[in-house]
C-alpha atoms as a PDB file:
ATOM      1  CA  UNK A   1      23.951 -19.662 -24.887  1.00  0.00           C
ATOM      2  CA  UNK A   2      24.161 -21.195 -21.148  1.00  0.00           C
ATOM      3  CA  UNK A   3      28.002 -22.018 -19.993  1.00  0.00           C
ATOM      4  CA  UNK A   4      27.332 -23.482 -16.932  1.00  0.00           C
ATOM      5  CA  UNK A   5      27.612 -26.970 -15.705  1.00  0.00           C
ATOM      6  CA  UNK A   6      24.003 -28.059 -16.415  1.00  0.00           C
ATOM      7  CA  UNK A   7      24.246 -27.935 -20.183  1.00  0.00           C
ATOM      8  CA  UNK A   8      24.372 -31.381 -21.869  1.00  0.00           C
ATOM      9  CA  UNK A   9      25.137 -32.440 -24.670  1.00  0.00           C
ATOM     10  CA  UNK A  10      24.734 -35.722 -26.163  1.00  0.00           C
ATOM     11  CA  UNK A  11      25.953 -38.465 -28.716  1.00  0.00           C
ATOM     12  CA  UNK A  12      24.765 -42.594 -29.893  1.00  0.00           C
ATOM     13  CA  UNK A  13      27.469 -44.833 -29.155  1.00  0.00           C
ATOM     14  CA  UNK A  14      27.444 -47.824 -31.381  1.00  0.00           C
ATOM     15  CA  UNK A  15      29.222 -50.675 -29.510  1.00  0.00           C
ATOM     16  CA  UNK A  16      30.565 -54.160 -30.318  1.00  0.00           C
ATOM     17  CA  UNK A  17      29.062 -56.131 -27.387  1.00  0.00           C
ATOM     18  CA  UNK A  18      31.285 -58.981 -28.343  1.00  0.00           C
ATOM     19  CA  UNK A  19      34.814 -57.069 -28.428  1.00  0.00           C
ATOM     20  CA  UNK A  20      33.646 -54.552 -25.856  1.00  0.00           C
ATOM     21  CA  UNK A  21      34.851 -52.221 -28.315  1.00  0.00           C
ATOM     22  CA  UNK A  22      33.512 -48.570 -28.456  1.00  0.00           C
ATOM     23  CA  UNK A  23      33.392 -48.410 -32.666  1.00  0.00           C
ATOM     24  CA  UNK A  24      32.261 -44.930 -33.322  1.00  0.00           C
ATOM     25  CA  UNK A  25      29.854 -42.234 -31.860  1.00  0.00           C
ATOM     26  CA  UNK A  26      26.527 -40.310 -34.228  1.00  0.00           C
ATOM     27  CA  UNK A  27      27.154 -36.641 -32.980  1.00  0.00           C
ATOM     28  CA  UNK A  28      24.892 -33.585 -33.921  1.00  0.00           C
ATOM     29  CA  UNK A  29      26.336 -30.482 -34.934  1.00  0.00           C
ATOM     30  CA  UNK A  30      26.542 -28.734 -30.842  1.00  0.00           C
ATOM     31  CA  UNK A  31      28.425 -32.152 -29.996  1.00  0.00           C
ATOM     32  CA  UNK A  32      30.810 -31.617 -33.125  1.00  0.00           C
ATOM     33  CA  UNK A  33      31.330 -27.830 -32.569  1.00  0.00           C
ATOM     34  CA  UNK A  34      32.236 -28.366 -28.754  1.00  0.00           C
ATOM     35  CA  UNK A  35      34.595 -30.864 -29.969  1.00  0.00           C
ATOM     36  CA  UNK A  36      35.997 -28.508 -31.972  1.00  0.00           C
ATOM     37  CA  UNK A  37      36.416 -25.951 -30.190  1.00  0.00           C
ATOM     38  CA  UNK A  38      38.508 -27.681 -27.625  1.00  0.00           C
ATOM     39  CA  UNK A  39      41.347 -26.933 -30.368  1.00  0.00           C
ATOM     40  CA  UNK A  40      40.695 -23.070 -29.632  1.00  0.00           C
ATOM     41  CA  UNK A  41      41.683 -23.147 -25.866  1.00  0.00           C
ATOM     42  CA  UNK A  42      44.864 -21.709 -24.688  1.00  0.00           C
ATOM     43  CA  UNK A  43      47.562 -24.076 -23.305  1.00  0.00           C
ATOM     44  CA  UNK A  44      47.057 -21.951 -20.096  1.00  0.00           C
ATOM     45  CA  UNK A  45      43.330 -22.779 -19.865  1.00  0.00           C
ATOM     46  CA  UNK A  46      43.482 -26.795 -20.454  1.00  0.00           C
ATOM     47  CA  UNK A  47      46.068 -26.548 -17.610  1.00  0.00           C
ATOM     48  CA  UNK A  48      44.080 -24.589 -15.201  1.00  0.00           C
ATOM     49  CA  UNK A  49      41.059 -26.799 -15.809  1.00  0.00           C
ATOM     50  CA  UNK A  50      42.452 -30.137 -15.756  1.00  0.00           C
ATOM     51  CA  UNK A  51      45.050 -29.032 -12.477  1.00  0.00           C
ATOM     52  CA  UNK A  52      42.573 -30.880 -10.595  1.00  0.00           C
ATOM     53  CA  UNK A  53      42.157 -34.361 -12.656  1.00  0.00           C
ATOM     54  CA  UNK A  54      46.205 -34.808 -12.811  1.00  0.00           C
ATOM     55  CA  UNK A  55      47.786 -34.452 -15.864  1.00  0.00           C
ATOM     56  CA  UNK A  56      50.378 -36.412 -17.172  1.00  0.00           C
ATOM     57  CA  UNK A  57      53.444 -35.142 -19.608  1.00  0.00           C
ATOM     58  CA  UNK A  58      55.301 -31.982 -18.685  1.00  0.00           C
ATOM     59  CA  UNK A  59      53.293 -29.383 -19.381  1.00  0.00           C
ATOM     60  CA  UNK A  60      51.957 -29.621 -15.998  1.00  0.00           C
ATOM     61  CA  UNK A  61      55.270 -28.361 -14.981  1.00  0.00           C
ATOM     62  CA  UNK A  62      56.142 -25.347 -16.695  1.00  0.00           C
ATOM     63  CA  UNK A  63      52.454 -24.430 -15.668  1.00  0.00           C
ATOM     64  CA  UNK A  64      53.257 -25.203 -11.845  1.00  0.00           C
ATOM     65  CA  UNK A  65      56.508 -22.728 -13.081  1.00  0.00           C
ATOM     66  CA  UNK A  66      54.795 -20.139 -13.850  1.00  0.00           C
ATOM     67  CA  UNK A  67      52.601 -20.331 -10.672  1.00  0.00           C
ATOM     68  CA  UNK A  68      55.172 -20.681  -8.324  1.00  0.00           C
ATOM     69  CA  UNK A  69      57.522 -17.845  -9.367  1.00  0.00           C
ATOM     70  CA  UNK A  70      57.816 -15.165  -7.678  1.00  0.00           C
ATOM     71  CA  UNK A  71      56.625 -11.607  -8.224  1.00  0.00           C
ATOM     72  CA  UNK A  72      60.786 -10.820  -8.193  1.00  0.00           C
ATOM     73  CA  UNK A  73      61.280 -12.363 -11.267  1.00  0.00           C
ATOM     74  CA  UNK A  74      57.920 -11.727 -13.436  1.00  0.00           C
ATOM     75  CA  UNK A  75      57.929  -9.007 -15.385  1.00  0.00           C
ATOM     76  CA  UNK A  76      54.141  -8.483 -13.774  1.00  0.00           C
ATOM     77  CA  UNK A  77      51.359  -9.759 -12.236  1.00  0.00           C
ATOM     78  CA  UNK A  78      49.316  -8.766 -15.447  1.00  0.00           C
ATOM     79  CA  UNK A  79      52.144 -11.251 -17.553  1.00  0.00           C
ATOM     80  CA  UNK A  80      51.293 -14.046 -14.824  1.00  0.00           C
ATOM     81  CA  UNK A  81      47.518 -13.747 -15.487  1.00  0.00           C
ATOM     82  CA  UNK A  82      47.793 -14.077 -19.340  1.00  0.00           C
ATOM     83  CA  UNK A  83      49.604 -17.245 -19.267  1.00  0.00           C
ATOM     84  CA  UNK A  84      48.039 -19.173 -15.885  1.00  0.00           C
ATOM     85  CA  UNK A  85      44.433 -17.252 -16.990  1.00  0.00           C
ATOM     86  CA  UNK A  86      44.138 -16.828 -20.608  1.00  0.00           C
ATOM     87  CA  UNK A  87      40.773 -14.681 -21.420  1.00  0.00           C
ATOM     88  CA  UNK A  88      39.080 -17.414 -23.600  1.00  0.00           C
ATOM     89  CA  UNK A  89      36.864 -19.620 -21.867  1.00  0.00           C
ATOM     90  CA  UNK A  90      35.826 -23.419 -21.876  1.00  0.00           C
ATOM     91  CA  UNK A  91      32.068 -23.880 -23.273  1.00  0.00           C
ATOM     92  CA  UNK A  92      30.339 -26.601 -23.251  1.00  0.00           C
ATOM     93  CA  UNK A  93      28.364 -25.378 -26.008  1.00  0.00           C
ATOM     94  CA  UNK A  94      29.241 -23.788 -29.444  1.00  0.00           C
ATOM     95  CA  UNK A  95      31.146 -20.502 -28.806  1.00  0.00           C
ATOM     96  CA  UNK A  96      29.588 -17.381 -28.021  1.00  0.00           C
ATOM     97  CA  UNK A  97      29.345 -14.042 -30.216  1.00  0.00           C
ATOM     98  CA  UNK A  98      30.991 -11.763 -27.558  1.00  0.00           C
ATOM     99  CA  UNK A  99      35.111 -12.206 -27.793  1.00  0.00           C
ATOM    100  CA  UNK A 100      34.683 -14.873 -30.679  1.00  0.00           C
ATOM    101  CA  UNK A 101      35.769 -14.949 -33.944  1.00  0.00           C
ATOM    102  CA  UNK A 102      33.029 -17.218 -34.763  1.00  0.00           C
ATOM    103  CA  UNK A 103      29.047 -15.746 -34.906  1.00  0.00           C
ATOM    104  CA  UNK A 104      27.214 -17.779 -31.888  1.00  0.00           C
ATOM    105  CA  UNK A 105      24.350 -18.846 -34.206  1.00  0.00           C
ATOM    106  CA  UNK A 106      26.832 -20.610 -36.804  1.00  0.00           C
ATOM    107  CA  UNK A 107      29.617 -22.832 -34.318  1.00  0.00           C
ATOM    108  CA  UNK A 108      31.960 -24.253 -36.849  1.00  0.00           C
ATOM    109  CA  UNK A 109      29.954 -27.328 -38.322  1.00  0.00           C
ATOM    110  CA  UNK A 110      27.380 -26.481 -40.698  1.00  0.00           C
ATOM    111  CA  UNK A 111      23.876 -28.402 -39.464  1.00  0.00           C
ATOM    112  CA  UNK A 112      22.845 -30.037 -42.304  1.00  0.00           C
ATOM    113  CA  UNK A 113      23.970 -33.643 -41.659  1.00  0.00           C
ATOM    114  CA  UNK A 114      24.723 -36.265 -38.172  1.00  0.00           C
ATOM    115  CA  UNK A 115      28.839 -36.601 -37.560  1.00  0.00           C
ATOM    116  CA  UNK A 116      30.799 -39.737 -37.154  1.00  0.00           C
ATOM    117  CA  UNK A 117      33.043 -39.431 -34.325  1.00  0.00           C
ATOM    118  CA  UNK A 118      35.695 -42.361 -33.822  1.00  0.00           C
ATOM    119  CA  UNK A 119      37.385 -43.370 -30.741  1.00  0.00           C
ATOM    120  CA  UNK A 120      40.415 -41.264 -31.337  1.00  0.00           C
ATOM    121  CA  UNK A 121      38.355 -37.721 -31.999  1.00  0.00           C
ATOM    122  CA  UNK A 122      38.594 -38.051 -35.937  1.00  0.00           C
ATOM    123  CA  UNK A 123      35.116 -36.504 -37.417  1.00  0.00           C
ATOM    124  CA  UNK A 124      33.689 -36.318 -41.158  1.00  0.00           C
ATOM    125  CA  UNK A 125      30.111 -36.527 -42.013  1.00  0.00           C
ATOM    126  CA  UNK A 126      28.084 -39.528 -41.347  1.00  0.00           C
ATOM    127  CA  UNK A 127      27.260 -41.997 -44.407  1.00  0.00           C
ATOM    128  CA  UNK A 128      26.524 -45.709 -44.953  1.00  0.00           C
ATOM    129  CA  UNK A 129      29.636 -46.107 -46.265  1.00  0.00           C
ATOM    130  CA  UNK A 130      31.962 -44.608 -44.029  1.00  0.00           C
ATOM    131  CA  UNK A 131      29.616 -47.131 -41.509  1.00  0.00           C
ATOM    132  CA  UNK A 132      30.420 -50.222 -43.149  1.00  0.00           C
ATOM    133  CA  UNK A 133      34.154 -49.399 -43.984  1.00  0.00           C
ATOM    134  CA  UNK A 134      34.394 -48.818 -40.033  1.00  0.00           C
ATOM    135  CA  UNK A 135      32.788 -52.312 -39.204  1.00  0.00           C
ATOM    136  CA  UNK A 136      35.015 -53.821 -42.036  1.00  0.00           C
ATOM    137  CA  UNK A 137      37.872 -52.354 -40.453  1.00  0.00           C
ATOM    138  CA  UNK A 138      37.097 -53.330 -36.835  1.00  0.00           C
ATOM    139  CA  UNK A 139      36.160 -57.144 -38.173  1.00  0.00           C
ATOM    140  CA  UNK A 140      32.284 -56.833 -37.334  1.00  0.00           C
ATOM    141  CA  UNK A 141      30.677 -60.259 -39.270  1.00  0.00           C
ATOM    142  CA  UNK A 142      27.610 -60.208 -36.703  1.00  0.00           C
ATOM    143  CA  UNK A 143      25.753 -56.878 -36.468  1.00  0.00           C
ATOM    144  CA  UNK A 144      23.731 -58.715 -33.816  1.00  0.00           C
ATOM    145  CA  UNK A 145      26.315 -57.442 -31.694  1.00  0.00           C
ATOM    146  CA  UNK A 146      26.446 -54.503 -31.842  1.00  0.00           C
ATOM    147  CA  UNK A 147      24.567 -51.923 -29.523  1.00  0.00           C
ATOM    148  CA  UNK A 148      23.507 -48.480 -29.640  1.00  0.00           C
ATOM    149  CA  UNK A 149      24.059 -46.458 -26.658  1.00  0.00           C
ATOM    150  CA  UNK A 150      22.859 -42.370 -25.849  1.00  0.00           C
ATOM    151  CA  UNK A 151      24.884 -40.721 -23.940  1.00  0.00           C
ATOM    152  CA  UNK A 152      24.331 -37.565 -22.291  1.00  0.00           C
ATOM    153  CA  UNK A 153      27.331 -35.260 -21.177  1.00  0.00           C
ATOM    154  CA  UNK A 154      28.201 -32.300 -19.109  1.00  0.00           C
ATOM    155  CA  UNK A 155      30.935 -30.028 -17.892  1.00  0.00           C
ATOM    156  CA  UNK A 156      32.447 -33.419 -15.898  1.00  0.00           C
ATOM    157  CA  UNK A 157      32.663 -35.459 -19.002  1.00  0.00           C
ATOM    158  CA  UNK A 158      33.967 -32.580 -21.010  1.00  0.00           C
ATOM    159  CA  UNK A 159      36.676 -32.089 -19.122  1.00  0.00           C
ATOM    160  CA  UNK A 160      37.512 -36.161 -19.037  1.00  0.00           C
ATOM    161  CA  UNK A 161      36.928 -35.283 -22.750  1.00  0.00           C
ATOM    162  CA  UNK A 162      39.723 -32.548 -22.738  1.00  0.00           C
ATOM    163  CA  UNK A 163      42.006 -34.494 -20.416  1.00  0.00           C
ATOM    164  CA  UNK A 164      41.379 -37.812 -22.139  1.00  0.00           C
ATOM    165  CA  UNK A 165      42.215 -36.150 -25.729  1.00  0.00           C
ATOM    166  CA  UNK A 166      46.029 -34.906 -24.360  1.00  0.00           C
ATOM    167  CA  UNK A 167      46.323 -39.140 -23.238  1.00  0.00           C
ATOM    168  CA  UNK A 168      44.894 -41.202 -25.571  1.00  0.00           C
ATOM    169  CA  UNK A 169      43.724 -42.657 -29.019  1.00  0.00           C
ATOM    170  CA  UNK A 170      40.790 -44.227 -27.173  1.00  0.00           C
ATOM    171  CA  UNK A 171      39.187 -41.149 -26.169  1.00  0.00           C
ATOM    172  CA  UNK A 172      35.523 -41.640 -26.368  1.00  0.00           C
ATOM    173  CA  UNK A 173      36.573 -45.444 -24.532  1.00  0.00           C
ATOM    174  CA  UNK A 174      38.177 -43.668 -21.845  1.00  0.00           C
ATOM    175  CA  UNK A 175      35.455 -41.259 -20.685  1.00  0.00           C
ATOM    176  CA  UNK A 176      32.500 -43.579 -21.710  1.00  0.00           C
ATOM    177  CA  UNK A 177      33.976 -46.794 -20.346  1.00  0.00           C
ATOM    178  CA  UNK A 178      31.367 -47.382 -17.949  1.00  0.00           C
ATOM    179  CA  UNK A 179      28.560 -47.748 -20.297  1.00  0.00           C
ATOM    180  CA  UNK A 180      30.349 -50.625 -22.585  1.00  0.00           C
ATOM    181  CA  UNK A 181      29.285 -54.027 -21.354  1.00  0.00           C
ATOM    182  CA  UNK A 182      31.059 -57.265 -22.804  1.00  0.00           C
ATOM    183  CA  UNK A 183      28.656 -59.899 -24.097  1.00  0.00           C
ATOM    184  CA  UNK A 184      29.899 -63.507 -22.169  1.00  0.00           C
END
């Protein structure tokens, strides 16, 4: 399993041209699990890789805390590392055997269906109905209007991803803005 910052991953985007509203995203199971897995990184690690994209909240802070103190008042430079380098990496791909709790070859979805994922990161398996509750919901009387988008993604957009998730309800909206265009 590659890590590095070629690996890309990929989701449809089904769009209401009209609203230029990003309604939901069809995810396969590597999308779902790297998702996921975002829940398994230290506070530690978000901070380190998102120092560069300028986080908002305090946490940014007590990490800058931590970094700045000196060696006079940590207990050691081993008790500095844990918190500002936590062991556990970011992957871009389901988690691998070595250090994991979870095999490599399993991830945490199983692969036997496609995932919804909605703006604001909630998943469940993909069905007809859960489609037309979600263009009920959003108001969606003309399919015409609606467009499907692929996207591919890599270590960039996974950490606007990350970053995005700690901001916002309109998560996939937020990194994916670019690609929504507004019927006139």
């Amino acid at each position: 399993m590659t890590t590095t910052s070629d690996t890309k991953l990929s989701m449809k985007l089904l769009i209401d041209t009209n609203a230029g509203k990003l309604l939901f995203a069809e995810a396969e199971k590597d999308c779902v699990d790297f998702l996921f897995q975002i829940l398994s990184l230290p506070a530690g690690t978000v901070m380190r890789l998102l120092k560069e994209k300028g986080m908002c909240g305090s946490l940014p802070n007590l990490y800058e805390s931590v970094e700045n103190l000196k060696d006079t008042y940590i207990q050691s430079n081993q008790c500095k590392d844990i918190l500002l380098k936590p062991k556990k990496l970011m992957y871009v791909a389901p988690p691998v055997a070595s250090g994991s709790a979870v095999p490599a070859t399993k991830g945490f979805v199983k692969d036997v269906v496609t995932y919804m994922v909605t703006d604001d990161l909630a998943v469940k398996p993909m069905s007809t109905i859960s489609c037309v509750a979600l263009l009920n919901k959003f108001n969606v009387k003309d399919v015409g209007v609606l467009e499907e988008l692929v996207v591919s993604f890599g270590m960039e957009e996974a950490l606007e991803l990350l970053k995005a998730s700690l901001e916002s309800k309109s998560v996939l909206t937020s990194v994916f803005r670019s690609h929504i265009k507004v019927e006139k």
